[in-house]
N, C-alpha and C. Protein backbone atom coordinates (compact mmCIF):
# COMPACT_ATOMS: atom_id res chain seq x y z
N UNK A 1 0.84 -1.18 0.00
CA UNK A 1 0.00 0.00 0.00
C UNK A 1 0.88 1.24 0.00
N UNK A 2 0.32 2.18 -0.67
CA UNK A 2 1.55 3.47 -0.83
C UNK A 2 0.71 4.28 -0.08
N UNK A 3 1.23 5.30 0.27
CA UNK A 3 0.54 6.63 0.94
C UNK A 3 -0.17 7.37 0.10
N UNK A 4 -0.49 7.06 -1.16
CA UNK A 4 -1.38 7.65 -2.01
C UNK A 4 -2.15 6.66 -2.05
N UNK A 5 -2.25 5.30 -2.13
CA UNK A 5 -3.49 4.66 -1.88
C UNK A 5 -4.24 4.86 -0.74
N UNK A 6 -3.33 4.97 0.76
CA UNK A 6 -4.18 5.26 2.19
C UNK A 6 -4.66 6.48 1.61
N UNK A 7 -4.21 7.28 1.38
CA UNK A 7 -4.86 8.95 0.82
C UNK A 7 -6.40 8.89 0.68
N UNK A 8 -6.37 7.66 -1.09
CA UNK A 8 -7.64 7.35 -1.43
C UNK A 8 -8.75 6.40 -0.26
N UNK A 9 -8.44 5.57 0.82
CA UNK A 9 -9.17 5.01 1.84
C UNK A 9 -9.39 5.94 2.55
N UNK A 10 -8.53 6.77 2.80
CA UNK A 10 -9.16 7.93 3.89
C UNK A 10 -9.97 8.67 3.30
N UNK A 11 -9.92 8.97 2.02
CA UNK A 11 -10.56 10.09 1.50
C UNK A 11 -12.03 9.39 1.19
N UNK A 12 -12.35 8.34 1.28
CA UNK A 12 -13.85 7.53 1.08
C UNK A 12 -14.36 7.66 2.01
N UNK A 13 -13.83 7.67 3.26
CA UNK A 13 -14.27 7.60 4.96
C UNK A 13 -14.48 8.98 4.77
N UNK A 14 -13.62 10.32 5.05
CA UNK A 14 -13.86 11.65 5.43
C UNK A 14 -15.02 12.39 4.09
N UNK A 15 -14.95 11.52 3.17
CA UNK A 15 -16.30 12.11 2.25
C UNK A 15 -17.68 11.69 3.44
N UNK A 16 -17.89 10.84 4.26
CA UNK A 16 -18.95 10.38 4.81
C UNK A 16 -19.04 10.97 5.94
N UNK A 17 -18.18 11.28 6.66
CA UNK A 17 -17.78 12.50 7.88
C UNK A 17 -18.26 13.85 7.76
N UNK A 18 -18.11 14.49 6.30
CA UNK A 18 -18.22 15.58 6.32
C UNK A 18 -19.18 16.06 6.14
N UNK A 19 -19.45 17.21 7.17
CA UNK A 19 -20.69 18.10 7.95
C UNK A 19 -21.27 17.32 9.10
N UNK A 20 -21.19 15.88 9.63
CA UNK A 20 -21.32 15.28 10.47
C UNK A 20 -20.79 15.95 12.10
N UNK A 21 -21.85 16.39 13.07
CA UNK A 21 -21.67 16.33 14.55
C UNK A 21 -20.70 15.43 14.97
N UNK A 22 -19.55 16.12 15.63
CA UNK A 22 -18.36 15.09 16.40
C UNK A 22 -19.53 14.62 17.86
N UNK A 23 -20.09 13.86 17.87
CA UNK A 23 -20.54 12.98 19.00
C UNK A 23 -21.34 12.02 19.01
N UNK A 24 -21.82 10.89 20.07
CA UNK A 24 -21.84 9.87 20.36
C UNK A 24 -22.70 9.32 19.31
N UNK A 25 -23.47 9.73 19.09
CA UNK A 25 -24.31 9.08 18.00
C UNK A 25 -23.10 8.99 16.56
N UNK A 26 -22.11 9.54 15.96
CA UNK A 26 -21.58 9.45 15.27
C UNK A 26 -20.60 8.29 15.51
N UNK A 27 -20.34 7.89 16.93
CA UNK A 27 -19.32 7.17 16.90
C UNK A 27 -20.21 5.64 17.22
N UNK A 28 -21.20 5.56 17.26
CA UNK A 28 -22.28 4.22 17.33
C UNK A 28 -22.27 4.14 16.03
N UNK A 29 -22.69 5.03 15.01
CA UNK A 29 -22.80 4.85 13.30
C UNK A 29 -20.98 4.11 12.70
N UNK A 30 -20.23 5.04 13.18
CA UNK A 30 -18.68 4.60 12.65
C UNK A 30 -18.59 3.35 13.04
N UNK A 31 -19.25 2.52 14.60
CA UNK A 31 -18.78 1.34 14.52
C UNK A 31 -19.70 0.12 14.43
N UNK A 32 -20.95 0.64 13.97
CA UNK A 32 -21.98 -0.26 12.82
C UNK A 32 -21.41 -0.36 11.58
N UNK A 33 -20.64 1.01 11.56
CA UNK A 33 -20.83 0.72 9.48
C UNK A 33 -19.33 0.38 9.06
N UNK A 34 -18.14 0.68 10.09
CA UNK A 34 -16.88 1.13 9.74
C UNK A 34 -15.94 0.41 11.21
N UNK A 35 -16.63 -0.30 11.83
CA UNK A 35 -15.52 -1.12 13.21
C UNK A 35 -15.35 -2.97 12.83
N UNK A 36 -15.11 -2.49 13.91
CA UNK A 36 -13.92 -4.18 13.69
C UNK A 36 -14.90 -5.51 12.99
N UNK A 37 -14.23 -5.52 12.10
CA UNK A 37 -14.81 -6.90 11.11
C UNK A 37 -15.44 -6.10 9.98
N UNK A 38 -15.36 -5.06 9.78
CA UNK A 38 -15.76 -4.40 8.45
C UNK A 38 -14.64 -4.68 7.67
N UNK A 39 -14.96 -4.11 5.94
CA UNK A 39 -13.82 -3.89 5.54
C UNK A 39 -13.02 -2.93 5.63
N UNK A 40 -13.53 -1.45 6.00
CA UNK A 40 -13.28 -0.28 6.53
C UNK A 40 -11.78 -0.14 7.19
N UNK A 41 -12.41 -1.42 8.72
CA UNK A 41 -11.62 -1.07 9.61
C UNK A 41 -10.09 -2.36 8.94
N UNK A 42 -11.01 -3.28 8.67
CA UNK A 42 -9.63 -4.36 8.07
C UNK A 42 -8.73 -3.44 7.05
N UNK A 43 -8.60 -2.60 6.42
CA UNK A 43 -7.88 -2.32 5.28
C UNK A 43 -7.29 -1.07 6.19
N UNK A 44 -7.62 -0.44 6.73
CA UNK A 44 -7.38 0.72 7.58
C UNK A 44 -6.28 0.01 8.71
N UNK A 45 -6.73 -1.05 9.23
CA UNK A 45 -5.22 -1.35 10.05
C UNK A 45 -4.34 -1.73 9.44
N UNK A 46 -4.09 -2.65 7.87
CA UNK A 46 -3.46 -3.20 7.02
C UNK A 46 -2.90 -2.09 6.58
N UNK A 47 -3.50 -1.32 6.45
CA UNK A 47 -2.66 -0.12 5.43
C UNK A 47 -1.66 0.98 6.44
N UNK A 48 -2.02 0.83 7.60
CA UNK A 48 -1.63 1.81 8.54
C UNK A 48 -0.28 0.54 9.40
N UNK A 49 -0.33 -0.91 9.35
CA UNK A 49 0.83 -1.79 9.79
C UNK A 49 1.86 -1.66 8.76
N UNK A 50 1.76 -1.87 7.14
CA UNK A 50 1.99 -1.85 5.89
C UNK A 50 2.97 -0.09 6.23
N UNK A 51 2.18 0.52 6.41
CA UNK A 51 2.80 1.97 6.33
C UNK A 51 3.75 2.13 7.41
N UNK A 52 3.78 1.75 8.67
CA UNK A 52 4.64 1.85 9.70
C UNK A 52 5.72 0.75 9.31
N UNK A 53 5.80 -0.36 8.73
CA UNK A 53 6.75 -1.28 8.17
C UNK A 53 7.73 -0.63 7.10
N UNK A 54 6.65 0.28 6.24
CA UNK A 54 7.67 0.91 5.28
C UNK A 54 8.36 2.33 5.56
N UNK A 55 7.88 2.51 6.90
CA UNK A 55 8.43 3.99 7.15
C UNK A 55 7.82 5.47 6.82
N UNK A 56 7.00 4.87 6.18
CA UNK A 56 6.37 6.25 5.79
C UNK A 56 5.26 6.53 6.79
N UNK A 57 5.05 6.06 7.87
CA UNK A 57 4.19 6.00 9.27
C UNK A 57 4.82 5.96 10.29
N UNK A 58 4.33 6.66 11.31
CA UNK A 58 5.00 6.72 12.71
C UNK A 58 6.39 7.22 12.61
N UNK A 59 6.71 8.02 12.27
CA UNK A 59 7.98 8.68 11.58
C UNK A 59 8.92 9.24 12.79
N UNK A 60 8.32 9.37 13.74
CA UNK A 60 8.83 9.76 14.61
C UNK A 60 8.74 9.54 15.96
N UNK A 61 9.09 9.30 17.46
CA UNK A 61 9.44 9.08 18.53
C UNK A 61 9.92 9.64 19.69
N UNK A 62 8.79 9.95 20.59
CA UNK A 62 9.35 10.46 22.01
C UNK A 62 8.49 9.91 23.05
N UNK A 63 9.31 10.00 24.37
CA UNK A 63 8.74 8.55 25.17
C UNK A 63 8.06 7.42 25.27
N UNK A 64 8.56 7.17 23.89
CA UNK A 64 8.36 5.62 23.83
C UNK A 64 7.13 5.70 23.36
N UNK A 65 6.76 7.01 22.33
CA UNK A 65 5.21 6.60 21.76
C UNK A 65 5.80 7.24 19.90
N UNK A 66 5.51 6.54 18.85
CA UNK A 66 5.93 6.39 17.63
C UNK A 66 4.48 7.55 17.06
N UNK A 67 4.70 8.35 16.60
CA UNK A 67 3.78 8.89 15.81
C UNK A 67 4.30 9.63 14.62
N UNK A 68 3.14 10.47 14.05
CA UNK A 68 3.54 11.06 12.99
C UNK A 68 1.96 11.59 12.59
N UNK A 69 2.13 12.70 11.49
CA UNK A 69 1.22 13.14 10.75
C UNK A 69 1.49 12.66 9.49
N UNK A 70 0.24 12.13 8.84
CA UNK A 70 0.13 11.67 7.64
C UNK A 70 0.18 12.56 6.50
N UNK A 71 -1.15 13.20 6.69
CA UNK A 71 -1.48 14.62 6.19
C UNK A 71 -2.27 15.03 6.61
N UNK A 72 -1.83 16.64 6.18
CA UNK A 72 -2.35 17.88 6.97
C UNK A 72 -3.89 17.91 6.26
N UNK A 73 -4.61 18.93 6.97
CA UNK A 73 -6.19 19.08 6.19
C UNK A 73 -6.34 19.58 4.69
N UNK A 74 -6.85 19.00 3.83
CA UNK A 74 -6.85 19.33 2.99
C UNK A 74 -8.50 19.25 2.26
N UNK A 75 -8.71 19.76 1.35
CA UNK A 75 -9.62 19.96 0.44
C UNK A 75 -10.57 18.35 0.00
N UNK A 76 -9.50 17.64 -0.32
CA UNK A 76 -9.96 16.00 -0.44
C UNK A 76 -10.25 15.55 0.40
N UNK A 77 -9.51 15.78 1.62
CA UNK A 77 -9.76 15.04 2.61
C UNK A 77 -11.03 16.09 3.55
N UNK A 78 -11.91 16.43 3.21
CA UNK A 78 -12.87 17.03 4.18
C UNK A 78 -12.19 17.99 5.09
N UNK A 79 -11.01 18.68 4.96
CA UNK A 79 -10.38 19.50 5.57
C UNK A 79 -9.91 18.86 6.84
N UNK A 80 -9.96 17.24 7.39
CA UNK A 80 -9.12 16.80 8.63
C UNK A 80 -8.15 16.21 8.29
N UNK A 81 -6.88 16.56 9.37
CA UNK A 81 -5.94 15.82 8.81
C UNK A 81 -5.87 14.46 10.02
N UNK A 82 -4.82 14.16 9.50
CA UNK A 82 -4.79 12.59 9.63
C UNK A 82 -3.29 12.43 10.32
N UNK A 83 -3.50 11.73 11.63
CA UNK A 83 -2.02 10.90 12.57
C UNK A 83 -2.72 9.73 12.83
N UNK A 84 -1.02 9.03 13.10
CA UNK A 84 -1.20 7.68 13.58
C UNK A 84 -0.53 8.35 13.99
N UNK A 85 -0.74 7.17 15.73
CA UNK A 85 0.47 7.12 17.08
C UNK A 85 0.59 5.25 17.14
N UNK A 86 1.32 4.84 17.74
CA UNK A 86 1.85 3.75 17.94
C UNK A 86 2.14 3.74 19.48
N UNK A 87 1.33 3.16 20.21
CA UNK A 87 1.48 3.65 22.01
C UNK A 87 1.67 1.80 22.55
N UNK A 88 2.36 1.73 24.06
CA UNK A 88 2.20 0.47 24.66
C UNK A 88 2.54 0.84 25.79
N UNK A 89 0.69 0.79 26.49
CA UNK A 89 0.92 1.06 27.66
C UNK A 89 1.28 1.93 28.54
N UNK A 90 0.68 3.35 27.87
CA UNK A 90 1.36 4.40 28.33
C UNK A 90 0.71 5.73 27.69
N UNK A 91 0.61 6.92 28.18
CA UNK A 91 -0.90 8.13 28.02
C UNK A 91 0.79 9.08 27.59
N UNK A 92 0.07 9.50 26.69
CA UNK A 92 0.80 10.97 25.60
C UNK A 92 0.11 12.05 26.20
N UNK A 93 0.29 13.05 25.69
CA UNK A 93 0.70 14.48 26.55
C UNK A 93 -0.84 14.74 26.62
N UNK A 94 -1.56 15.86 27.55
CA UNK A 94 -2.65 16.20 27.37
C UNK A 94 -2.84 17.16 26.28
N UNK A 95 -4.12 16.95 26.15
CA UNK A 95 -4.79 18.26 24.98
C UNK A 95 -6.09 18.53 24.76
N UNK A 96 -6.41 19.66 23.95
CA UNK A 96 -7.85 19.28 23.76
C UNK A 96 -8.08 19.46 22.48
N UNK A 97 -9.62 19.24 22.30
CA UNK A 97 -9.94 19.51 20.76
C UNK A 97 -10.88 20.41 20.67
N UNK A 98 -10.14 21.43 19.99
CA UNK A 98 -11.04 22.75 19.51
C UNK A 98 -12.41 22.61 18.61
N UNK A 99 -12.39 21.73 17.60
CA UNK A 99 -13.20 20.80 16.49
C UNK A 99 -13.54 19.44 16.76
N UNK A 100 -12.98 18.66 17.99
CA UNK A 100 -13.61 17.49 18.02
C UNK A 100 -12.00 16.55 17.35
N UNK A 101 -12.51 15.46 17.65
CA UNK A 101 -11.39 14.58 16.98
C UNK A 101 -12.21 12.88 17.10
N UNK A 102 -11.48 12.18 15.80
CA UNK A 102 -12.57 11.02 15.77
C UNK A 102 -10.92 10.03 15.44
N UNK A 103 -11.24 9.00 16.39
CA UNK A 103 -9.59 8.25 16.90
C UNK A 103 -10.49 6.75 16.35
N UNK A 104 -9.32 5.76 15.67
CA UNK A 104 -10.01 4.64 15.27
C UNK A 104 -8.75 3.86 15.89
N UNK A 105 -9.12 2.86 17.24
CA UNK A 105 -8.50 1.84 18.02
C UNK A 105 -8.36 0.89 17.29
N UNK A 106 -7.09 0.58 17.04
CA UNK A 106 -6.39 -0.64 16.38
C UNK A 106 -5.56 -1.65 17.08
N UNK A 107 -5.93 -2.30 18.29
CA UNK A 107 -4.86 -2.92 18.89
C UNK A 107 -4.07 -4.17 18.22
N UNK A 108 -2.65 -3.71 19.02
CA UNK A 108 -1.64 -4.76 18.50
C UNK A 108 -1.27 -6.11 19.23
N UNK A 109 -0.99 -5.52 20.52
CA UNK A 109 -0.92 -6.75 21.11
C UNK A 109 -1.54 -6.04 23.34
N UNK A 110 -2.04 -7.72 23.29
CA UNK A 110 -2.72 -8.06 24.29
C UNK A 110 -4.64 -7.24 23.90
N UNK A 111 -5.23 -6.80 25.48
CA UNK A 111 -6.58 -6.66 25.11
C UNK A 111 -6.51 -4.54 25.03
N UNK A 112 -5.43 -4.30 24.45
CA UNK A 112 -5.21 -2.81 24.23
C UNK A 112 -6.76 -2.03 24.61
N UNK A 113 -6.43 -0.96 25.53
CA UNK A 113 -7.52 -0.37 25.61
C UNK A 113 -7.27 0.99 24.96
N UNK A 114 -7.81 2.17 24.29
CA UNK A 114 -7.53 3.58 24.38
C UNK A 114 -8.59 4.29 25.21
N UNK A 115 -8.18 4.74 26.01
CA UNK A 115 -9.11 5.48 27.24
C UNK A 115 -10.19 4.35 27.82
N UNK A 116 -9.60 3.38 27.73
CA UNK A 116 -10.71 2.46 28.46
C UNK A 116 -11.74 2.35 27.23
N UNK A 117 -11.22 2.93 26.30
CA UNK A 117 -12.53 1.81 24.84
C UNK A 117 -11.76 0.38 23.84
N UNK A 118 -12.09 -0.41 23.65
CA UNK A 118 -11.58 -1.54 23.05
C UNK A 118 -10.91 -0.95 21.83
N UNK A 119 -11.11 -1.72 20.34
CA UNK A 119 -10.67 -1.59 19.24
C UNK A 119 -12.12 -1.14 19.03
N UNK A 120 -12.18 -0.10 17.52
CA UNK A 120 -13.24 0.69 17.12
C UNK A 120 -12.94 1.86 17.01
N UNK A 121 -14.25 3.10 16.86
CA UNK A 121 -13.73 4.11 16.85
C UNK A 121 -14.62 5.15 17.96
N UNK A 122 -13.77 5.73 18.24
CA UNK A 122 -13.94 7.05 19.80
C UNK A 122 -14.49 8.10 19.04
N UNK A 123 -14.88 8.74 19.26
CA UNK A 123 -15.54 10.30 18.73
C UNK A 123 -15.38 11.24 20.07
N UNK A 124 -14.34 12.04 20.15
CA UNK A 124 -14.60 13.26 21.51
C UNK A 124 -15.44 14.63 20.43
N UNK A 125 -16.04 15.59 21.09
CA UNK A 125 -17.05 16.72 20.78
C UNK A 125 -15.76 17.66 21.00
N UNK A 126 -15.94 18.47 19.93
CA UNK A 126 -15.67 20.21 20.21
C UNK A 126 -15.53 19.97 21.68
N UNK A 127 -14.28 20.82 21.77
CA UNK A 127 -13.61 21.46 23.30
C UNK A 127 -13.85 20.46 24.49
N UNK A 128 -13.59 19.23 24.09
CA UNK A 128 -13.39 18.31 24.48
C UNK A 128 -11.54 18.14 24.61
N UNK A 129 -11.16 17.12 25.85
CA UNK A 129 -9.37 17.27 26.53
C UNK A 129 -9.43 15.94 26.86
N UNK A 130 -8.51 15.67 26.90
CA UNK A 130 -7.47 13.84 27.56
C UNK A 130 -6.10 13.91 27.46
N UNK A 131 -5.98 12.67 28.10
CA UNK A 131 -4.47 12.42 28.18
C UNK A 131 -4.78 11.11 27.73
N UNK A 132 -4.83 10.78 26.31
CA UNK A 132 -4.60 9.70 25.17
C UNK A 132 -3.89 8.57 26.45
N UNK A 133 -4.21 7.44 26.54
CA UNK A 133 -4.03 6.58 27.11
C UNK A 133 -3.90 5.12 26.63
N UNK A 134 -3.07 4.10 26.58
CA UNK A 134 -3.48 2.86 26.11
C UNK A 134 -2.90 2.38 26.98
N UNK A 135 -3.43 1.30 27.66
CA UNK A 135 -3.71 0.21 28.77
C UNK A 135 -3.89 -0.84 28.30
N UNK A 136 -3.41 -2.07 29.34
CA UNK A 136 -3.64 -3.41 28.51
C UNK A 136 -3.07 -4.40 27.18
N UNK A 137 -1.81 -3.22 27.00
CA UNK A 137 -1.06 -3.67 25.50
C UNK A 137 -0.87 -2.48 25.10
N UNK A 138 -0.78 -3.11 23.72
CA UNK A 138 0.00 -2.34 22.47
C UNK A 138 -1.26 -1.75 21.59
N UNK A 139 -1.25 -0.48 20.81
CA UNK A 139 -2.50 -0.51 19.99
C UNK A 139 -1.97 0.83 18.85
N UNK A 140 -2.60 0.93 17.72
CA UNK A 140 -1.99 1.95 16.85
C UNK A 140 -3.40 3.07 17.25
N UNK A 141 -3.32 3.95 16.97
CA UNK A 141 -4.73 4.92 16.76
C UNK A 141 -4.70 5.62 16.06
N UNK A 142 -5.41 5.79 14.65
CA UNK A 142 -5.34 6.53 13.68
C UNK A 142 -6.43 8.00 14.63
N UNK A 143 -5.77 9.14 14.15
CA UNK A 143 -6.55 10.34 14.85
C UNK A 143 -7.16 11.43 13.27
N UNK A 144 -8.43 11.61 13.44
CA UNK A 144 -8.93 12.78 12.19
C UNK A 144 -9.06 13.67 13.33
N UNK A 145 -9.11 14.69 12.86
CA UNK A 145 -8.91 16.33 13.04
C UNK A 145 -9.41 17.46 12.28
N UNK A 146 -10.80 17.44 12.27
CA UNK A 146 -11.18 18.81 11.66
C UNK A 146 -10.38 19.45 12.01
N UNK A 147 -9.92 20.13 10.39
CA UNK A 147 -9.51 21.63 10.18
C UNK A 147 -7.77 21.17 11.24
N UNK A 148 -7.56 19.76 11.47
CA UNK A 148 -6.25 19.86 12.13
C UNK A 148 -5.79 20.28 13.03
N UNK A 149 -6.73 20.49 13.90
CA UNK A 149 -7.36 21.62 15.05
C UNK A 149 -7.15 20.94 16.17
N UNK A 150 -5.88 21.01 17.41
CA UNK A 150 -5.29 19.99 18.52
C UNK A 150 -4.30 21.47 19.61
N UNK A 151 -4.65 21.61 20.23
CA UNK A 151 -4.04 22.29 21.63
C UNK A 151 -3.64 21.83 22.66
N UNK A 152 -2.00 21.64 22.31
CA UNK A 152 -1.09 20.63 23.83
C UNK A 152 -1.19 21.40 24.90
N UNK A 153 -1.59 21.15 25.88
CA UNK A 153 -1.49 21.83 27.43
C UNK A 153 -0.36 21.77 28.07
N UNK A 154 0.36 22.71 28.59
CA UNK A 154 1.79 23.05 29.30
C UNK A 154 1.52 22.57 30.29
C-alpha cells in the first residue's frame, strides 16, 4: 500500500464524515458501518501496519510513543488531517480539541484499551481534553482532526 493509496481510503471515509456532529451518536454509526470486522476497519489497520513497516508511518518518537502526521487538512480530505500514534501502555501528553477529533483503536498486542474503549472508533465533541491513554497492551490509533485543530497543554 503506498501513501497515495491510504490517501484514497481515507478520503472515502472523510467524504462520509463531512458536515457530520463530532458525537456519540456518530461514533455508534462509525462502529456499525466502519468497526472491527468491516472492511473499513480491516484495510485501515493493514494499510496503517503496511505503512509503519515501510516507514512512511510513525515517523517519529518520544517517550516511547511512535507517531507522525500523515497529512495535513486538505480539500480531499474534508479538511481533517490525519495521525497515527503507535502507544504500549502508556498516556501521551494532554490536549484538547477545539473541532472534536474522531480516533479509530487498532490494537496490536494483548486486550489494548484507548481510554478504556476496546478496538473501534472514539468520537470526543468540540472542546473536548485527555491524556490519550493505552492500557492493557499495544495498539496503533489513527486520529482525524477537523480543520487539524489539537491544543497541547503546558
Amino acid at each position: 500500500m503506498s501513501k497515495s493509496e491510504f490517501r484514497e481510503q481515507i478520503r472515502g471515509l472523510t467524504d462520509q464524515l463531512a458536515g457530520r456532529e463530532l458525537n456519540q451518536a456518530l461514533q455508534t454509526w462509525l462502529n456499525a458501518e466502519h468497526g472491527p470486522g468491516s472492511d473499513t476497519y480491516d484495510q485501515l489497520e493493514q494499510a496503517c501496519r503496511k505503512g509503519m513497516a515501510e516507514g512512511w508511518m510513525c515517523g517519529h518518537e518520544a517517550g516511547g510513543i511512535r507517531y507522525g502526521r500523515v497529512f495535513k487538512p486538505e480539500g480531499d480530505l474534508q479538511d481533517f488531517s490525519v495521525d497515527v500514534v503507535d502507544m504500549n501502555n502508556c498516556a501521551g501528553p494532554h490536549h484538547s480539541h477545539p473541532t472534536g477529533e474522531i480516533d479509530l483503536v487498532m490494537p496490536l498486542e494483548g486486550d489494548a484499551l484507548f481510554d478504556d474503549n476496546p478496538a473501534g472508533w472514539v468520537v470526543y465533541p468540540a472542546g473536548s481534553a485527555h491524556r490519550p491513554t493505552i492500557s492493557n497492551g499495544r495498539a496503533l490509533v489513527l486520529y482525524l482532526l477537523p480543520e487539524g485543530s489539537i491544543e497541547f497543554t503546558r
